[in-house]
N, C-alpha and C. Protein backbone atom coordinates (compact mmCIF):
# COMPACT_ATOMS: atom_id res chain seq x y z
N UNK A 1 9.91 -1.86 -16.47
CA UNK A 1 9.64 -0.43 -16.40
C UNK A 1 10.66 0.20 -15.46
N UNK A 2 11.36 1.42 -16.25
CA UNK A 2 12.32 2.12 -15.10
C UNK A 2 11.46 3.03 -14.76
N UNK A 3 11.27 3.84 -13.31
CA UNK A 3 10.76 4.93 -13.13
C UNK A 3 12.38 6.14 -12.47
N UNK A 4 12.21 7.15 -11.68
CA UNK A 4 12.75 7.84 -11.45
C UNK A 4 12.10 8.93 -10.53
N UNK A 5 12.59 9.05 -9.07
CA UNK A 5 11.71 10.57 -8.66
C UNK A 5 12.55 11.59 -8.84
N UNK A 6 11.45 12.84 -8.90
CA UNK A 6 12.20 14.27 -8.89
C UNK A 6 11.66 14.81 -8.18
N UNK A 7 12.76 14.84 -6.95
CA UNK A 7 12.01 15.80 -5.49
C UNK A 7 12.48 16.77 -5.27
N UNK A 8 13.42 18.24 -6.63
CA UNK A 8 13.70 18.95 -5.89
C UNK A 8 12.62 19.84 -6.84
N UNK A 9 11.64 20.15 -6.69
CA UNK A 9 10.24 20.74 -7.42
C UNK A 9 9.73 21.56 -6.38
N UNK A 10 8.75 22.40 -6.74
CA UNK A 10 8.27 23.07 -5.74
C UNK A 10 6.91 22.79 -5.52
N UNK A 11 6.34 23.22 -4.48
CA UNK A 11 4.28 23.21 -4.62
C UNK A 11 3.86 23.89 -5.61
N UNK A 12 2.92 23.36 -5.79
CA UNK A 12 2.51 24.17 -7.17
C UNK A 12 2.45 24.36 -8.10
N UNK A 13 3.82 23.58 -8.62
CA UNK A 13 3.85 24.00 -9.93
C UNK A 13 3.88 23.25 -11.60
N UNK A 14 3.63 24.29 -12.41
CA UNK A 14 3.86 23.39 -13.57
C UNK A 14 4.93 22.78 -14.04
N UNK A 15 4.95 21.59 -14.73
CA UNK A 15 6.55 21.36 -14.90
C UNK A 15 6.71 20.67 -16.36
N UNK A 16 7.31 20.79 -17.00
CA UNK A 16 6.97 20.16 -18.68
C UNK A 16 8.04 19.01 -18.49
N UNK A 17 8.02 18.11 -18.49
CA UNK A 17 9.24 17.15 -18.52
C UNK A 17 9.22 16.04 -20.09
N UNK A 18 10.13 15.92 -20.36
CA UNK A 18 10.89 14.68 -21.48
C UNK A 18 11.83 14.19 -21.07
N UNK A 19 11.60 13.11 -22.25
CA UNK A 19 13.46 12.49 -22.11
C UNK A 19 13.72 11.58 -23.66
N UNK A 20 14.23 11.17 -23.33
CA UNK A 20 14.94 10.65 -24.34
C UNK A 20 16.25 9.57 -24.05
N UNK A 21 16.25 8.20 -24.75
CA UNK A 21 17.00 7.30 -24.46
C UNK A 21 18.28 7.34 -25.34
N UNK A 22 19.73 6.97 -24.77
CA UNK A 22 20.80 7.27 -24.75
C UNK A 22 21.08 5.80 -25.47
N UNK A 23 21.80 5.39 -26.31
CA UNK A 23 22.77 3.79 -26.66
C UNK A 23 24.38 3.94 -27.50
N UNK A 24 25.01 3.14 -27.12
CA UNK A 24 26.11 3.04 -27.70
C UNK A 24 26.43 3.54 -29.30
N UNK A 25 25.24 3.89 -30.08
CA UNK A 25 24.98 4.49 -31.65
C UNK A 25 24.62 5.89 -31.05
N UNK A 26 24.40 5.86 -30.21
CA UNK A 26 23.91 7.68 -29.54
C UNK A 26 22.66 8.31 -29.13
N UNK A 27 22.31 9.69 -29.08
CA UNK A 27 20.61 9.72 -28.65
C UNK A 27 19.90 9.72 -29.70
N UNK A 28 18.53 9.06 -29.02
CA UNK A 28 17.46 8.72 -29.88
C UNK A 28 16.95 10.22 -29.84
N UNK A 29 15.38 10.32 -30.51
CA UNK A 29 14.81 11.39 -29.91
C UNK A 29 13.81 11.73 -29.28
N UNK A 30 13.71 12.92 -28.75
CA UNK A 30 13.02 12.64 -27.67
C UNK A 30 11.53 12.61 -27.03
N UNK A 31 10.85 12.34 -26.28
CA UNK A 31 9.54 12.16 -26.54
C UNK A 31 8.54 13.20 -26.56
N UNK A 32 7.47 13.10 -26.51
CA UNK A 32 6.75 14.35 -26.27
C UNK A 32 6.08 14.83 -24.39
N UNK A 33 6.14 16.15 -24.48
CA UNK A 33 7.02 16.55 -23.45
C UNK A 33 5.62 16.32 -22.87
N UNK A 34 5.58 16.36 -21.01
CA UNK A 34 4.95 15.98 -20.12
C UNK A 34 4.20 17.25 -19.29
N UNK A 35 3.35 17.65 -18.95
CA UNK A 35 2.93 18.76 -18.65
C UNK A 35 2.17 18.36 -17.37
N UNK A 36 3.15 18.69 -16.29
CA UNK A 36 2.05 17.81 -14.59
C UNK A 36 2.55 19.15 -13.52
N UNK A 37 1.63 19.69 -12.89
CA UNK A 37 1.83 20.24 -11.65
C UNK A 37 1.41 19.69 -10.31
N UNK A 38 2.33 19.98 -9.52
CA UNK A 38 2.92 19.47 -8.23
C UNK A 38 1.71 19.77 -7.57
N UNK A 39 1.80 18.47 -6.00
CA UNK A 39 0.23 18.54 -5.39
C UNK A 39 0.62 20.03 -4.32
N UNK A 40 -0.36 19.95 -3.90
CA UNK A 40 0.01 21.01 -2.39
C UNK A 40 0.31 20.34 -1.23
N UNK A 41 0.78 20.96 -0.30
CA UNK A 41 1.37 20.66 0.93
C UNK A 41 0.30 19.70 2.08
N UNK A 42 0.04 18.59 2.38
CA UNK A 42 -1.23 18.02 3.07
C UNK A 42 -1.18 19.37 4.51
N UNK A 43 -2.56 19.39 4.90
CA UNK A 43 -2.99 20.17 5.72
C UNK A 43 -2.34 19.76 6.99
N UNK A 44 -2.35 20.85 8.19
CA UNK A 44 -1.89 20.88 9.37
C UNK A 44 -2.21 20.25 9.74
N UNK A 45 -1.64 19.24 11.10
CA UNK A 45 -3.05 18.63 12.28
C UNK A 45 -3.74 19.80 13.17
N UNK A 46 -4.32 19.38 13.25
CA UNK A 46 -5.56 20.28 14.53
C UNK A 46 -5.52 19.87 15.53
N UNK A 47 -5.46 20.97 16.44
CA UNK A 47 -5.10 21.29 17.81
C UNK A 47 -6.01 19.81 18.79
N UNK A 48 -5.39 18.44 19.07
CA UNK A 48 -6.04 17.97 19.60
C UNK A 48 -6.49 18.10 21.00
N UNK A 49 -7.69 17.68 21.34
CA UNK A 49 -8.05 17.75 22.76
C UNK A 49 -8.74 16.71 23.58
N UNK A 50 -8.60 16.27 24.70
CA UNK A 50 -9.45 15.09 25.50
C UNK A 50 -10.29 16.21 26.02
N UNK A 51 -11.58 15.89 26.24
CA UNK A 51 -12.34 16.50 26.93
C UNK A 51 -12.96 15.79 28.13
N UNK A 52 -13.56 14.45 27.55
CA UNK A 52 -13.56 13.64 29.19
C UNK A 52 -12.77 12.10 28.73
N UNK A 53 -12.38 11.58 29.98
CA UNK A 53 -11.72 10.37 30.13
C UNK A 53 -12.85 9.60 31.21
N UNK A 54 -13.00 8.37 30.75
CA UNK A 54 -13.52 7.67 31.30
C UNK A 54 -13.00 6.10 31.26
N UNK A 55 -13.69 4.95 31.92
CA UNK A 55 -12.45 3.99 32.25
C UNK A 55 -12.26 3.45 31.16
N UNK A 56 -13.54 3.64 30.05
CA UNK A 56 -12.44 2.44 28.93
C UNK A 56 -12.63 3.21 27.71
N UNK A 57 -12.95 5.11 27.90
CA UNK A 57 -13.18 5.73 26.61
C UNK A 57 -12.56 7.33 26.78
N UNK A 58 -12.27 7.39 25.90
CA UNK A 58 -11.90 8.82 25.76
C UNK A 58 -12.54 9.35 24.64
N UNK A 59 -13.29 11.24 24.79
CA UNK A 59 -14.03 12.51 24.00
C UNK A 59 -13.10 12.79 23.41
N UNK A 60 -12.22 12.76 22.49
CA UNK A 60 -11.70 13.43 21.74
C UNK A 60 -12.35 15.38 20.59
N UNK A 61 -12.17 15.99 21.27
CA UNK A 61 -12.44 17.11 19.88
C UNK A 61 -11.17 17.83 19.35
N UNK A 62 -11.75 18.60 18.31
CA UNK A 62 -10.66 19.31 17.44
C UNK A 62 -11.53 20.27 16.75
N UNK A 63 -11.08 20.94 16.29
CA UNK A 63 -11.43 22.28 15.39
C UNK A 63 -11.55 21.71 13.97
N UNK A 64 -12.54 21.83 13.44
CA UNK A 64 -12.80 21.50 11.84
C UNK A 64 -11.25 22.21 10.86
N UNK A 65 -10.79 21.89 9.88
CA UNK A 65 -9.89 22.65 9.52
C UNK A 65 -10.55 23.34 8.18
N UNK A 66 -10.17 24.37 8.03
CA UNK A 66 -10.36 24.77 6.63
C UNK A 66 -10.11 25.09 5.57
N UNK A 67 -9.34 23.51 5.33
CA UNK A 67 -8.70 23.30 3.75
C UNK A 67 -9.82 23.03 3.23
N UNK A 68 -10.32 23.52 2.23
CA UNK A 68 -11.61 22.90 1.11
C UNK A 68 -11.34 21.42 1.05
N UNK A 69 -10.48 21.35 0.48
CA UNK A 69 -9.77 19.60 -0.22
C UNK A 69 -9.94 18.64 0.75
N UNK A 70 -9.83 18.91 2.12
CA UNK A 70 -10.00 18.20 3.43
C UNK A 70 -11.12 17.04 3.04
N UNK A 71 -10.37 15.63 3.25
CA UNK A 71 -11.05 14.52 2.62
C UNK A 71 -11.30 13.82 4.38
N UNK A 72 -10.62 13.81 4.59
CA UNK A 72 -11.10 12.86 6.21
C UNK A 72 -9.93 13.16 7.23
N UNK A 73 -10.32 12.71 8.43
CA UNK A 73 -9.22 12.90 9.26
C UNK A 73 -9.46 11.33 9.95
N UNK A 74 -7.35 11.34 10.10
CA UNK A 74 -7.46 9.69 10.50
C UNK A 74 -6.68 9.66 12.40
N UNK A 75 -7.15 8.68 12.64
CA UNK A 75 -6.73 9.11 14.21
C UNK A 75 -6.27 7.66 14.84
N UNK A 76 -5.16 7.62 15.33
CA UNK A 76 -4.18 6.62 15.75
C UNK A 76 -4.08 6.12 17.48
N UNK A 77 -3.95 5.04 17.93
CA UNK A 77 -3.39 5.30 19.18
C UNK A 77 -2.29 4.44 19.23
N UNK A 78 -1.08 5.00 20.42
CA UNK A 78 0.05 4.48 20.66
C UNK A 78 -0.10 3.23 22.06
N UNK A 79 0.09 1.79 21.43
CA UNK A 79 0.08 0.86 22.67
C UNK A 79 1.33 1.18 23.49
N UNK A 80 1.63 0.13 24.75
CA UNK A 80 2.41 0.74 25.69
C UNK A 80 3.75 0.18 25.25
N UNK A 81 3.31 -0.94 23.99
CA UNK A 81 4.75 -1.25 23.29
C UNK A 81 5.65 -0.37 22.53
N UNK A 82 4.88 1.04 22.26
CA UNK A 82 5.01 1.81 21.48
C UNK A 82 4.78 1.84 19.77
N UNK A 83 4.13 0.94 19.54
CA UNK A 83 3.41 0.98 18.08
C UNK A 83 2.24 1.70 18.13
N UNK A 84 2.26 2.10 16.39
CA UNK A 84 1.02 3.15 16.76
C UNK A 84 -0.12 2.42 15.66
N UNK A 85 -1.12 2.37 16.20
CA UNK A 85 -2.26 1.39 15.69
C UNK A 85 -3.56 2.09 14.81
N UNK A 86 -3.76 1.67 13.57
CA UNK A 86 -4.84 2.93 13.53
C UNK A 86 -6.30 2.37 13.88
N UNK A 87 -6.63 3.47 14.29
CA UNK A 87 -8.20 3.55 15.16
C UNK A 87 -9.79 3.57 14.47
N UNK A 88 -9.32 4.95 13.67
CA UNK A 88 -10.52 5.84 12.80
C UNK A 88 -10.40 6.21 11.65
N UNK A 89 -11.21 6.73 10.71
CA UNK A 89 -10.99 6.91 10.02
C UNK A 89 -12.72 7.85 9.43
N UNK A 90 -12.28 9.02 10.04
CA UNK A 90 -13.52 9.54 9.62
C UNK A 90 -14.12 10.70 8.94
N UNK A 91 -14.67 11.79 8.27
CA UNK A 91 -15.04 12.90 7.51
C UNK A 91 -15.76 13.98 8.74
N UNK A 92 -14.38 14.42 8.68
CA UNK A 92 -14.51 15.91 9.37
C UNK A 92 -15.60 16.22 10.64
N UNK A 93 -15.30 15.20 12.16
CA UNK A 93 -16.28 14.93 12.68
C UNK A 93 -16.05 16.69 13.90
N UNK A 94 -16.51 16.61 14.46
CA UNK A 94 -16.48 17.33 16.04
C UNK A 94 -15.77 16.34 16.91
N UNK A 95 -16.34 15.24 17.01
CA UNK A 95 -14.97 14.41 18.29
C UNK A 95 -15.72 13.17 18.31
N UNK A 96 -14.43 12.41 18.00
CA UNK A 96 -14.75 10.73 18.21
C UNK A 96 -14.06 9.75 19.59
N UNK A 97 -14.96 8.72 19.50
CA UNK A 97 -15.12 7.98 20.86
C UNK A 97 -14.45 7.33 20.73
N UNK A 98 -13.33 6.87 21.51
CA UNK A 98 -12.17 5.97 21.57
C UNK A 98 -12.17 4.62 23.01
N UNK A 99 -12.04 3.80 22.81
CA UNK A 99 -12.58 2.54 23.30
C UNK A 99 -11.18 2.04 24.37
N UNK A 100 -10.10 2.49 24.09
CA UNK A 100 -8.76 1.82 24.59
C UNK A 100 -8.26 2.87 25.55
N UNK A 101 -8.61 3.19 27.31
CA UNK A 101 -7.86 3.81 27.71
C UNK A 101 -6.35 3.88 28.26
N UNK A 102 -5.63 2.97 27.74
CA UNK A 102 -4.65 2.43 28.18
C UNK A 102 -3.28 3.17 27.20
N UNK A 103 -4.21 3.58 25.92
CA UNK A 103 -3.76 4.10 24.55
C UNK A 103 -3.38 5.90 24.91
N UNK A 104 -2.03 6.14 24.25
CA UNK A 104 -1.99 7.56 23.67
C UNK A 104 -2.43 7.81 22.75
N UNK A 105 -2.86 9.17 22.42
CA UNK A 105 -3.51 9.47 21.23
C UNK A 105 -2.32 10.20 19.60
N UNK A 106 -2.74 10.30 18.99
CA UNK A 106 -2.10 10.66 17.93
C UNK A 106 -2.95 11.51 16.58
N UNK A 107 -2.56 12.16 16.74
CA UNK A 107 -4.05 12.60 15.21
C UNK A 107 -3.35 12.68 14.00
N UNK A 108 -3.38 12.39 12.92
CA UNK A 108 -2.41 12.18 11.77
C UNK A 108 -3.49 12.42 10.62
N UNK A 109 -2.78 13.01 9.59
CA UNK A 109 -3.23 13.85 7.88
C UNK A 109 -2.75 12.88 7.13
């Protein structure tokens, strides 16, 4: 299977695509055409915040966002090696409890 991307498209939109294969006798013809519109842009991160620190946990909150489509929010921390590890993985909370204070935080879409 050959595939191919086409990334100069916009959000949004509709796009009809075909093709058709090329050989040394010449072009074949071509297929029937493809009708797909483009996803939307993934949502912002939200304004993160510590609210309390304690010795081996950190309050994390954030502001709910309000993309409808909003499926979960995932939340990372950075060790002191600098890899970033994932943590959580949860549906649109008020603020989750983090176990590693040794960790930076990261909030990622």
């Amino acid at each position: 299977m050959i595939d191919r991307l086409i990334d100069v498209v916009l959000v949004l939109l509709w796009c009809r695509v075909r093709m058709q294969a090329v050989n040394a006798v010449g072009p074949g013809a071509f297929c029937l055409p493809l009708k797909v519109m483009t996803k939307s842009l993934p949502p912002q991160p939200p304004c993160l915040e510590c609210v309390v620190v304690g010795s081996s946990s950190l309050k994390l909150k954030w502001r709910e966002s309000r993309f409808i489509d909003l499926t979960q929010y995932m939340l990372e921390m950075q060790r002191p090696d600098g890899r970033w590890v994932f943590m959580s993985s949860v549906v649109i909370p008020l603020f989750e409890m983090c176990s590693c204070d040794w960790f930076k935080s990261r909030h990622v879409v």
